[in-house]
C-alpha atoms as a PDB file:
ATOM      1  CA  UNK A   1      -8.281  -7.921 -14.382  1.00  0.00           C
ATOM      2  CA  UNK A   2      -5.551  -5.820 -13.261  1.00  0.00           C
ATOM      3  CA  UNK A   3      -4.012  -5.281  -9.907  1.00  0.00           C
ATOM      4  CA  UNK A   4      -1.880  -2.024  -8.656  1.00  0.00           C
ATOM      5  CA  UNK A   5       0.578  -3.527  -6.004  1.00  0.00           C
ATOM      6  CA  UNK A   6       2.184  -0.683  -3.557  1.00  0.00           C
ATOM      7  CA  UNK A   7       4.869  -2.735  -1.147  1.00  0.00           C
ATOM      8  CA  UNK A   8       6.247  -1.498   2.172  1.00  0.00           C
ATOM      9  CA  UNK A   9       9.437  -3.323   2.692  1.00  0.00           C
ATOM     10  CA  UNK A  10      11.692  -3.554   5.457  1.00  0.00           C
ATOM     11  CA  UNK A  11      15.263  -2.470   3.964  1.00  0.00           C
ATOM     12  CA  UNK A  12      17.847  -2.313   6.408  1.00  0.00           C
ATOM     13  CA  UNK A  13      20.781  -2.174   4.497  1.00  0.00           C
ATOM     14  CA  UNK A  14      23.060   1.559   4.610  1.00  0.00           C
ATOM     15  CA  UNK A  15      23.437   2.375   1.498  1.00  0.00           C
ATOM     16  CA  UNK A  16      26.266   5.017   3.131  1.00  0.00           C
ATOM     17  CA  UNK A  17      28.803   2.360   3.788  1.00  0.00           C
ATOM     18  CA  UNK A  18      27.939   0.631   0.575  1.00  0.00           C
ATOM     19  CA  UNK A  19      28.850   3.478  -1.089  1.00  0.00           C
ATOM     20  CA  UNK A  20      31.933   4.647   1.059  1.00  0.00           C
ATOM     21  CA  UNK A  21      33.049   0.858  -0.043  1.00  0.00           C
ATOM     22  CA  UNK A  22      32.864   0.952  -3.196  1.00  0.00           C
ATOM     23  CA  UNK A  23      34.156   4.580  -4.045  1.00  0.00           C
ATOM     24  CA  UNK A  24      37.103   3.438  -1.884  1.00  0.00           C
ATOM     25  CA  UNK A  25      37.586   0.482  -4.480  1.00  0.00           C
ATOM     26  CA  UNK A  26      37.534   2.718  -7.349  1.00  0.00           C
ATOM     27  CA  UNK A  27      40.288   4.835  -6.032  1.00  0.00           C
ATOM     28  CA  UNK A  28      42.497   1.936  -6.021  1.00  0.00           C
ATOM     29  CA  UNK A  29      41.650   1.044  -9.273  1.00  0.00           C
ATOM     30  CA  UNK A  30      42.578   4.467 -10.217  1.00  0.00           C
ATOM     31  CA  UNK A  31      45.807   4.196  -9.015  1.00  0.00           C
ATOM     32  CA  UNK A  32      46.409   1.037 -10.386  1.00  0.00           C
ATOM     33  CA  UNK A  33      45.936   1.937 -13.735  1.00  0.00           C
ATOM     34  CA  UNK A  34      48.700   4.562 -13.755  1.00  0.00           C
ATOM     35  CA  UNK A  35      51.716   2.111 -12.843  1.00  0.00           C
ATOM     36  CA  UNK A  36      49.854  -0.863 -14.841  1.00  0.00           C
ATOM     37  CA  UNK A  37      51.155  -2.507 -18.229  1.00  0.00           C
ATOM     38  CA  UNK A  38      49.560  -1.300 -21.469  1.00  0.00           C
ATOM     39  CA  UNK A  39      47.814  -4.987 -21.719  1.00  0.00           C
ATOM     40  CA  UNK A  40      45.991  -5.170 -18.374  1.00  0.00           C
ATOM     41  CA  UNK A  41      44.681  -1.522 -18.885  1.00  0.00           C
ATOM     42  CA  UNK A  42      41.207  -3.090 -20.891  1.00  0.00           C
ATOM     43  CA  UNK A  43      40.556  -4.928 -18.428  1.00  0.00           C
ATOM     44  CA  UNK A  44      41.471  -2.625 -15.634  1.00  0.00           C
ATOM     45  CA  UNK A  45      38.925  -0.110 -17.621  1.00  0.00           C
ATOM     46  CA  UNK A  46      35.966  -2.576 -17.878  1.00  0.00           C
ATOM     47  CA  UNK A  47      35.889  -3.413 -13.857  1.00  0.00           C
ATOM     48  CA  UNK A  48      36.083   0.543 -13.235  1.00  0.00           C
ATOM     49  CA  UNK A  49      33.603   1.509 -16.016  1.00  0.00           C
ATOM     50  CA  UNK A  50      31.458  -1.856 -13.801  1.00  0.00           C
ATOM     51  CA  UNK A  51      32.508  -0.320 -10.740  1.00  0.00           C
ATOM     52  CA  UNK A  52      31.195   3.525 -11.670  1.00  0.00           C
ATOM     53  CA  UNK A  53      28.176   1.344 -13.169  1.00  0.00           C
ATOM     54  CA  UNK A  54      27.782   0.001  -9.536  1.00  0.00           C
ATOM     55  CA  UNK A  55      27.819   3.245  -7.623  1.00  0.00           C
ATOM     56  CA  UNK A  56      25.859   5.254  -9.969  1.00  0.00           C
ATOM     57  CA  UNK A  57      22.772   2.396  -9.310  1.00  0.00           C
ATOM     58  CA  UNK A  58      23.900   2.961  -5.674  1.00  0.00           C
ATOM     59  CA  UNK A  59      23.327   6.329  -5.961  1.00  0.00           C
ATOM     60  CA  UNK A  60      20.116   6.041  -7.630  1.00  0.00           C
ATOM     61  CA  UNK A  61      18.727   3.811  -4.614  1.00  0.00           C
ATOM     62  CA  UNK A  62      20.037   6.861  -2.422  1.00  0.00           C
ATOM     63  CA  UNK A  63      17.814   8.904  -4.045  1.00  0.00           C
ATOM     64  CA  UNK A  64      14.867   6.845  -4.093  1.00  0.00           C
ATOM     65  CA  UNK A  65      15.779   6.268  -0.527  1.00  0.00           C
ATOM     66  CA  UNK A  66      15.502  10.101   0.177  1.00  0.00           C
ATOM     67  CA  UNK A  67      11.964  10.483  -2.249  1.00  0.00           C
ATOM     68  CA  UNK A  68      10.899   7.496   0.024  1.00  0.00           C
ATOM     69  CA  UNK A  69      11.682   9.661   3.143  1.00  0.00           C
ATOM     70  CA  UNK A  70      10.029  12.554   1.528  1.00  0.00           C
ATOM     71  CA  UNK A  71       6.781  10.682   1.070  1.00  0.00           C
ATOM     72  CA  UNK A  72       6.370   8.829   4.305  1.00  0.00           C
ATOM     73  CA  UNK A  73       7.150  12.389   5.886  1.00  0.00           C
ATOM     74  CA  UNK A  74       4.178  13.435   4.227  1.00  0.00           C
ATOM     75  CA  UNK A  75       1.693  10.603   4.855  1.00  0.00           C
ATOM     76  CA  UNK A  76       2.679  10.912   8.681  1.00  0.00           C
ATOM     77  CA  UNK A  77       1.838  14.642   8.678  1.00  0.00           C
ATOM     78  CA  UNK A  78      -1.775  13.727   7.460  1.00  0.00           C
ATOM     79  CA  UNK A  79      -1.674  11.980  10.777  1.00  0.00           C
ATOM     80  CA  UNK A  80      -2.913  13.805  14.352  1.00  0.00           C
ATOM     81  CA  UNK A  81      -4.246  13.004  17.400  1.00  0.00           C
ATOM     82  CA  UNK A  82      -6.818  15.020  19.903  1.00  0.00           C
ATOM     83  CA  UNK A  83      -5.378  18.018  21.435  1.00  0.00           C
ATOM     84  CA  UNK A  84      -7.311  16.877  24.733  1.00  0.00           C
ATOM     85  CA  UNK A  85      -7.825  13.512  26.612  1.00  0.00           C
ATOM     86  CA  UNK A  86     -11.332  12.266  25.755  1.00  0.00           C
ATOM     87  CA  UNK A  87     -13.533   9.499  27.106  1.00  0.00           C
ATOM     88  CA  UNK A  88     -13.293   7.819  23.653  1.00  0.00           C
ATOM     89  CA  UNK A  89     -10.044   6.952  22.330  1.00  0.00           C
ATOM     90  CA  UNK A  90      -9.689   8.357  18.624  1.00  0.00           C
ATOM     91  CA  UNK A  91      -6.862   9.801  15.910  1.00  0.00           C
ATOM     92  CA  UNK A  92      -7.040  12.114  13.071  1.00  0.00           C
ATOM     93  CA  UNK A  93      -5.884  12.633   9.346  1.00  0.00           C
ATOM     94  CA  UNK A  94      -5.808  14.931   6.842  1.00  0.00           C
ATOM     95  CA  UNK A  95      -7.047  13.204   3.117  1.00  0.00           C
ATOM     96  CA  UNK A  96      -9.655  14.470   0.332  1.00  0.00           C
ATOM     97  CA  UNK A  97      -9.472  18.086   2.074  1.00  0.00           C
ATOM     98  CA  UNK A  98     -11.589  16.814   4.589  1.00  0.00           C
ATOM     99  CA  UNK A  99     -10.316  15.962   8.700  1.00  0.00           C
ATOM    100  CA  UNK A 100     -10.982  12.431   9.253  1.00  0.00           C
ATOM    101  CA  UNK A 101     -11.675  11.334  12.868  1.00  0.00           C
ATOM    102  CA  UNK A 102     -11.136   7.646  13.285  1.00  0.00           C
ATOM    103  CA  UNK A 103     -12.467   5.636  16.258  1.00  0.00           C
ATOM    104  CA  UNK A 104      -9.892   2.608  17.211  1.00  0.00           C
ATOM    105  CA  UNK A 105      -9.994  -1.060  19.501  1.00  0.00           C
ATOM    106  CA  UNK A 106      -6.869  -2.198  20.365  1.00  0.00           C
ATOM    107  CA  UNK A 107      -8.013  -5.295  21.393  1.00  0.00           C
ATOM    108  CA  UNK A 108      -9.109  -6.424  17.809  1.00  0.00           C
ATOM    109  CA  UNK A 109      -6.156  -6.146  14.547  1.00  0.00           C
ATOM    110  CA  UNK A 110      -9.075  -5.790  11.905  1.00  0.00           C
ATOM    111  CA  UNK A 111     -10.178  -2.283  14.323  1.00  0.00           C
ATOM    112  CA  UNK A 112      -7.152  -0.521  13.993  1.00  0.00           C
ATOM    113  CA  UNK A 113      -5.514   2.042  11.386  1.00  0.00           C
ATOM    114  CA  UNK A 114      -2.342   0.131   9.963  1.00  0.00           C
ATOM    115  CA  UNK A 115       0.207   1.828   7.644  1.00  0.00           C
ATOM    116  CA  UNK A 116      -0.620   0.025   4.447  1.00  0.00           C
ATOM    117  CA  UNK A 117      -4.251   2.122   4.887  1.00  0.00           C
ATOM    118  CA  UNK A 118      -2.306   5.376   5.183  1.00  0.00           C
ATOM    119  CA  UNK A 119      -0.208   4.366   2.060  1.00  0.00           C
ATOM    120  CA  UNK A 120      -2.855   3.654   0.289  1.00  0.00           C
ATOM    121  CA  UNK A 121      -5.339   6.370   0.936  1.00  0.00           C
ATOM    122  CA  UNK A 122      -2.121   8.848   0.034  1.00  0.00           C
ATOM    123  CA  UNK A 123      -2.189   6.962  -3.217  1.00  0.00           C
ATOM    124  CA  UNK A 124      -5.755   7.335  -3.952  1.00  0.00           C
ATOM    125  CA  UNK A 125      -5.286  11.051  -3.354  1.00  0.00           C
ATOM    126  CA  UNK A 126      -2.560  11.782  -5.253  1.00  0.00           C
ATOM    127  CA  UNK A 127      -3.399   9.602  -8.138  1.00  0.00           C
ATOM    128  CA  UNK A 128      -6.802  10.796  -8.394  1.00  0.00           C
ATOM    129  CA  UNK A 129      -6.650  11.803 -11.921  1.00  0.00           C
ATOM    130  CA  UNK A 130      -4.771   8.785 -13.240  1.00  0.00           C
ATOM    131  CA  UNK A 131      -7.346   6.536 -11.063  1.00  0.00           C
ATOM    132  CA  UNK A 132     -10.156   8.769 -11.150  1.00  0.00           C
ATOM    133  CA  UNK A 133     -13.197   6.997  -8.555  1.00  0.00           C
ATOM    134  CA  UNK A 134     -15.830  10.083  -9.296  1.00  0.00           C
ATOM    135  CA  UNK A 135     -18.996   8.261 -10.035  1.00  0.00           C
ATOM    136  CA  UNK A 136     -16.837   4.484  -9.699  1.00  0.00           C
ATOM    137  CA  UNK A 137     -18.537   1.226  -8.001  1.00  0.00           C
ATOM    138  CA  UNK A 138     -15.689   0.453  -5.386  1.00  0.00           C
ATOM    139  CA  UNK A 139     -15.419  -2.006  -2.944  1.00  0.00           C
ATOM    140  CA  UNK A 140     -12.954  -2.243   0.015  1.00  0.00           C
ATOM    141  CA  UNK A 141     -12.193  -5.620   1.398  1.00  0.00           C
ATOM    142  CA  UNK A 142     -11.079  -5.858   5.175  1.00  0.00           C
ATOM    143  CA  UNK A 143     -12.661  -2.552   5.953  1.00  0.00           C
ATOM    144  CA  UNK A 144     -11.448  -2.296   9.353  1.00  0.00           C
ATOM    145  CA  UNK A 145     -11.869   1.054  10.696  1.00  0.00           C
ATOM    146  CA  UNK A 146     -12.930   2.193   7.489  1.00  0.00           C
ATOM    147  CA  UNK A 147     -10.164   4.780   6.462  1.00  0.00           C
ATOM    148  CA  UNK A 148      -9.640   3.795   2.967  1.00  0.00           C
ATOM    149  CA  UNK A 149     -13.060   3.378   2.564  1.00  0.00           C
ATOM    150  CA  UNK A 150     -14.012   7.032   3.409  1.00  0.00           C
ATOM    151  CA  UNK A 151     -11.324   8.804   1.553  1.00  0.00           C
ATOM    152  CA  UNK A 152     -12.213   7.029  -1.169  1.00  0.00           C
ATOM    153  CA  UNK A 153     -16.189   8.000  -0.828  1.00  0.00           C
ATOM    154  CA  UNK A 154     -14.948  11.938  -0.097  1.00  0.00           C
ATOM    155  CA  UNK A 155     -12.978  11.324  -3.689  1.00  0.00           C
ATOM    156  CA  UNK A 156     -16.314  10.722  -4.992  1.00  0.00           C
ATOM    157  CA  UNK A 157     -16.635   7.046  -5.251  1.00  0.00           C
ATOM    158  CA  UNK A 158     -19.621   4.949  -4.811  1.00  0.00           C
ATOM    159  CA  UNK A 159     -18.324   2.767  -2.254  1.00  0.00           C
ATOM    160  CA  UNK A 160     -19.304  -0.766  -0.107  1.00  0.00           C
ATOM    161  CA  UNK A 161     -16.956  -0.778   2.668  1.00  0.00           C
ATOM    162  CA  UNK A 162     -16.812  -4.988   4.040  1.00  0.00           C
ATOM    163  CA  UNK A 163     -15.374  -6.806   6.992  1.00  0.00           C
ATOM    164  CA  UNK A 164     -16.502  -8.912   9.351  1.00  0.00           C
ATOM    165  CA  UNK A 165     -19.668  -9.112  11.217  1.00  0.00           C
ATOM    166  CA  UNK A 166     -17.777  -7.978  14.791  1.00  0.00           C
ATOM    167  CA  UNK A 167     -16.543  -5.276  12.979  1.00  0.00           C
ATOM    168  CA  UNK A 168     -19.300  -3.475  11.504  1.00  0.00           C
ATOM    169  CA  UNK A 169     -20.191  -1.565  14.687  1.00  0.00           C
ATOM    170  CA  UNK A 170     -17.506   0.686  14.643  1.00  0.00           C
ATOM    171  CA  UNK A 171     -16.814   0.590  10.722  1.00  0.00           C
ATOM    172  CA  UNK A 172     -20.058   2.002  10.411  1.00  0.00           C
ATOM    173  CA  UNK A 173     -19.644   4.412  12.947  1.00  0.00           C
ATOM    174  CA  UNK A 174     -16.984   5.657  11.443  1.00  0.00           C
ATOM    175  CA  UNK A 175     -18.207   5.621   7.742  1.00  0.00           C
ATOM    176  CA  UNK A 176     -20.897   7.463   8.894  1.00  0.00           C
ATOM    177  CA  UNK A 177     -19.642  10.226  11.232  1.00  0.00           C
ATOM    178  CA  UNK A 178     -16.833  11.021   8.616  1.00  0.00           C
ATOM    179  CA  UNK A 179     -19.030  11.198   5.441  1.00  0.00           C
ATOM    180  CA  UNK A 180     -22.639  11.979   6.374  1.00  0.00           C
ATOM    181  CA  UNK A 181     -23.748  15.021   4.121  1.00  0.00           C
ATOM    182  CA  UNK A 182     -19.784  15.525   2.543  1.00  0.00           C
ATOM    183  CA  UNK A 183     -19.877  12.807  -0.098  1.00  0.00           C
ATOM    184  CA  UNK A 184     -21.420  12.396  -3.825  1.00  0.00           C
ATOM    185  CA  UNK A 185     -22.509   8.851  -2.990  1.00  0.00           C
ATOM    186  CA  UNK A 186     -22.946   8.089   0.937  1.00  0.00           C
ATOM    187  CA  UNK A 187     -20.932   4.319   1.461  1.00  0.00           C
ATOM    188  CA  UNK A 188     -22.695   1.553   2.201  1.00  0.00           C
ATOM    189  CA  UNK A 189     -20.936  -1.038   4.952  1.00  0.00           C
ATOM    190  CA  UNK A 190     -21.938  -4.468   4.260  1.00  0.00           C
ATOM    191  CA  UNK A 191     -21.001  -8.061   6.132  1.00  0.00           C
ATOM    192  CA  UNK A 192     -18.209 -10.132   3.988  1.00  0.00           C
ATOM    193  CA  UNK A 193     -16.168 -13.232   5.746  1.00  0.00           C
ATOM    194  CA  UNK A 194     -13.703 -14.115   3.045  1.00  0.00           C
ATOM    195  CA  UNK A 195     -14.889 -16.923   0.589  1.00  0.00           C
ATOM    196  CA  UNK A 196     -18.343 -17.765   2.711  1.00  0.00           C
ATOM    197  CA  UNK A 197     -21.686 -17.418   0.600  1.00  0.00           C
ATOM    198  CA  UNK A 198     -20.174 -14.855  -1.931  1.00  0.00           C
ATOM    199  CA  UNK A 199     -22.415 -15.493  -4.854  1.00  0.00           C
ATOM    200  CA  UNK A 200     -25.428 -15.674  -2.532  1.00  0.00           C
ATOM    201  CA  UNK A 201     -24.113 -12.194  -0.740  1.00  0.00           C
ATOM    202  CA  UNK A 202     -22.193 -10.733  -4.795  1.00  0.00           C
ATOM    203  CA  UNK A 203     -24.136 -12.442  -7.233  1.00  0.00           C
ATOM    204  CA  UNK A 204     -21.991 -12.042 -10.304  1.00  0.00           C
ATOM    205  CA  UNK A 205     -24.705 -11.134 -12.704  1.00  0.00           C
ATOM    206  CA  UNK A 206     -25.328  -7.781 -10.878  1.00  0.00           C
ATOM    207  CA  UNK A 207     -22.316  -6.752  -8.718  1.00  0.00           C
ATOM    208  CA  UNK A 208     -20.105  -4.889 -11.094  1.00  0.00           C
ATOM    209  CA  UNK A 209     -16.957  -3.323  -9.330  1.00  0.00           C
ATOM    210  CA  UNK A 210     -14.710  -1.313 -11.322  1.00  0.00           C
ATOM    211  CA  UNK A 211     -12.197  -0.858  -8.410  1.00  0.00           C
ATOM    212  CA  UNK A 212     -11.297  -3.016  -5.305  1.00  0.00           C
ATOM    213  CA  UNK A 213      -9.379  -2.261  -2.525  1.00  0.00           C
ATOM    214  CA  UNK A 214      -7.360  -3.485   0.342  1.00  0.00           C
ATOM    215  CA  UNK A 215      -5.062  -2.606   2.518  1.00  0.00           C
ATOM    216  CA  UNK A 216      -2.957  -5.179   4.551  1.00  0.00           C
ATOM    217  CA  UNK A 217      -5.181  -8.192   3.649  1.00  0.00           C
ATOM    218  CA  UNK A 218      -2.376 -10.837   3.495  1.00  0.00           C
ATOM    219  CA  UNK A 219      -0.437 -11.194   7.019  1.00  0.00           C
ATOM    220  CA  UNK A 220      -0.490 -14.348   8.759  1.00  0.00           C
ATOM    221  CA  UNK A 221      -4.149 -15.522   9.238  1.00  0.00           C
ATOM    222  CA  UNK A 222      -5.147 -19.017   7.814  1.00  0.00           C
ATOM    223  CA  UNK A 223      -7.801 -17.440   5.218  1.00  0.00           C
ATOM    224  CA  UNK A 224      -5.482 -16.962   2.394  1.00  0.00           C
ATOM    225  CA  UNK A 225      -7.428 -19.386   0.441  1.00  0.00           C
ATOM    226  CA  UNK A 226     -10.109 -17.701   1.120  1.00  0.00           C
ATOM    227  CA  UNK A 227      -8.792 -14.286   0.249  1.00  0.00           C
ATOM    228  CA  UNK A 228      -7.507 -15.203  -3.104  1.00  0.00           C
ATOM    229  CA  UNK A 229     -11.424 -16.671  -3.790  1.00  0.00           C
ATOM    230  CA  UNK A 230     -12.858 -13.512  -2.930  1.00  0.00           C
ATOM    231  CA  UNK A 231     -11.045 -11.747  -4.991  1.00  0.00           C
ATOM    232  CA  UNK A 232     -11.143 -13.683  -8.008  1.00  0.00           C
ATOM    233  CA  UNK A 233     -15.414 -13.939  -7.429  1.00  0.00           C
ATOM    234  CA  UNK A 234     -15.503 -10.457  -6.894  1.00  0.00           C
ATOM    235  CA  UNK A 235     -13.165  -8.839 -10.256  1.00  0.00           C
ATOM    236  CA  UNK A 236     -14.911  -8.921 -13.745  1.00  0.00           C
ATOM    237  CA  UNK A 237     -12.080  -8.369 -16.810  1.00  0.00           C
ATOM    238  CA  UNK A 238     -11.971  -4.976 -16.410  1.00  0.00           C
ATOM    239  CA  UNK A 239     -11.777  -4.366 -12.671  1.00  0.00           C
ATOM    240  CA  UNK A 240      -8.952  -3.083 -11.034  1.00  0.00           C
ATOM    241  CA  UNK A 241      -7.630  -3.788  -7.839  1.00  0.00           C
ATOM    242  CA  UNK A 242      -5.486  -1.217  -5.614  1.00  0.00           C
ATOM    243  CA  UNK A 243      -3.693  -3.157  -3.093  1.00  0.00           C
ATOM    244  CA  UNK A 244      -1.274  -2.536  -0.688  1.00  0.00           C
ATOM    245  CA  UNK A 245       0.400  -4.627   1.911  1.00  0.00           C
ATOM    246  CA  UNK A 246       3.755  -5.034   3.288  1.00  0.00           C
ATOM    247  CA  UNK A 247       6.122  -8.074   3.660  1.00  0.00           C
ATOM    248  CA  UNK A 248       6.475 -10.373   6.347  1.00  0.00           C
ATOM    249  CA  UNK A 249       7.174 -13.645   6.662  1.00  0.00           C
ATOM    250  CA  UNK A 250       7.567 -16.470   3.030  1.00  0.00           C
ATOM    251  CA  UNK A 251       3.837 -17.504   3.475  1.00  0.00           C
ATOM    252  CA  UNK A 252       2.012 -14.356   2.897  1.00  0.00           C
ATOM    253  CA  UNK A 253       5.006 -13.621   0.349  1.00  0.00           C
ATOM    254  CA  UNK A 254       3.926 -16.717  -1.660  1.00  0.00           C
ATOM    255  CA  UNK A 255       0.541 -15.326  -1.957  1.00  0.00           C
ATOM    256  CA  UNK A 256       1.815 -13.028  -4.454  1.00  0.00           C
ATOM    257  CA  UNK A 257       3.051 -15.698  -6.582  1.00  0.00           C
ATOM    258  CA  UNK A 258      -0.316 -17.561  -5.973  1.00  0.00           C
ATOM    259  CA  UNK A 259      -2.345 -13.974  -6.913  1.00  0.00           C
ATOM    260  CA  UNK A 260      -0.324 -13.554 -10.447  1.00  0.00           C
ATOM    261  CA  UNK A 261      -2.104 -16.436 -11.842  1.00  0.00           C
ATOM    262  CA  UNK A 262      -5.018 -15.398 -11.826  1.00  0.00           C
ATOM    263  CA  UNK A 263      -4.481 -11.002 -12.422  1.00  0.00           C
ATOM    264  CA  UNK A 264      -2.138  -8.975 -14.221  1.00  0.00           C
ATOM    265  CA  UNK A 265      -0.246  -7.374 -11.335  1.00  0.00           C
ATOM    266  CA  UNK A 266       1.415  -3.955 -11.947  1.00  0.00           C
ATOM    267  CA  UNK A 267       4.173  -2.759  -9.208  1.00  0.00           C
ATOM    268  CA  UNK A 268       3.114   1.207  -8.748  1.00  0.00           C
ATOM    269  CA  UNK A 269       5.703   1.617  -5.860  1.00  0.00           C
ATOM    270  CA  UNK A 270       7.864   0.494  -3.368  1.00  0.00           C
ATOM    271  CA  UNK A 271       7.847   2.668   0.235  1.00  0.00           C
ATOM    272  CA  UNK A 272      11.282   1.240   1.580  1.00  0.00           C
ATOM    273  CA  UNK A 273      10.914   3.198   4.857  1.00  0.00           C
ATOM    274  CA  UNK A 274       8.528   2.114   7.607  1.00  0.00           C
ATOM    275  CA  UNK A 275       5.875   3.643   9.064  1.00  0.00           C
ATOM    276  CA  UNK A 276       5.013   3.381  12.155  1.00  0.00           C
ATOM    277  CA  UNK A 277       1.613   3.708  13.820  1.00  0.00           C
END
């Protein structure tokens, strides 16, 4: 079982005055090395060579910094929103070559669009080849509004899109009014509370999924337990999960630790920027 981790991360440090400081230090160390003795000049030499060592990483996280920028640039362009007020509130994206209208509550978190579903639908796109879901048995977990679950079907997937029983509704309206007659394999949308009758609902001896996915799955709700169960009930050895979720407080952090003993967890990428929906 593996597991493909994509992390947003706050990361508020300015790498600019980082960077200013320490290329100010190794101008003084330059200087210092011309009116030094012969004896201190090793030494002198190692802390510059560390020093240049230091900015060159810092430099490198600049330019991850900028790629980051680059990317989340992109995602947000997939993003628009009706040209004209409507009676039914609703926002767009561009993914799989197809516009994707999705219907939104605000009243309820698991009913709207949150970045880690943008991130990861972006990933699914652009990493079609390397995770290729033509003809795949997928399963999304936490639904929601259904995003993930319908790029993933227009990528050719054979997907079950699950969440909650007050959230089928819409996730099935939206499923269904975004895929209807454009996919290989029309999704199914099926019940799932976290660890509640799961081999009654999966049985293990005929639910086979090569890929699971979730998006923003651990924040703070008191089903973590729960989570971690489904999982586990739901992977065979050679599933793969694509997961993506975004830091917050130590407790959902911990899950990580907690979800490493039971999967091989891979780190595809970090998006050190926020996005904001």
């Amino acid at each position: 079982m593996i597991a493909i981790f994509l992390l947003l991360e706050r990361f508020p440090t300015c790498y600019f005055s980082v960077l200013t400081a320490l290329k100010a230090v190794t101008e003084k160390l330059t200087c210092f090395l011309l009116c030094s003795p012969t004896r201190s000049l090793v030494i002198l030499q190692d802390r510059k060579q560390k020093t240049e060592e230091c900015l060159l990483q810092h430099e490198g996280k600049l330019v991850r910094e900028k790629e980051d920028e680059d990317i989340v640039a992109e995602i947000m362009r997939r993003r628009f929103f009706p040209a004209l007020i409507t009676h039914k509130a609703w926002e767009g994206f561009h993914f799989a070559d197809h516009e994707i209208r999705i219907t939104e509550a605000t009243d309820c978190y698991g009913a709207v669009v949150w970045p880690s579903a943008l991130v990861l639908c972006y990933f699914l796109e652009t990493n079609s080849k390397q995770y290729n879901l033509v003809d795949k048995n997928v399963i999304e977990i936490g639904a929601g509004t259904g995003l993930v679950s319908i790029v993933a079907s227009l990528l050719g997937a054979l997907v079950t899109a699950t969440d909650l029983p007050e959230l089928l509704g819409n996730l099935q309206h939206n499923v269904l009014q975004n895929t209807k007659l454009k996919c290989k394999h029309q999704p199914r949308v099926k019940e799932l509370s976290w660890g509640i009758d799961l081999e009654k609902n999966f049985p293990r001896s005929s639910c086979h999924f090569d890929y699971i996915l979730a998006a923003d799955v651990v924040y703070h709700h008191p089903f973590l337990d729960e989570l971690l169960l489904t999982f586990d009930h739901l992977c065979k050895n050679d599933t793969v999960i694509l997961w993506a979720m975004k830091f917050r407080l130590e407790k959902e952090n911990q899950f990580v630790g907690r979800f490493q003993t039971l999967f091989d967890l891979e780190i595809q990428g970090f998006f050190n920027r926020q996005l904001h929906t």
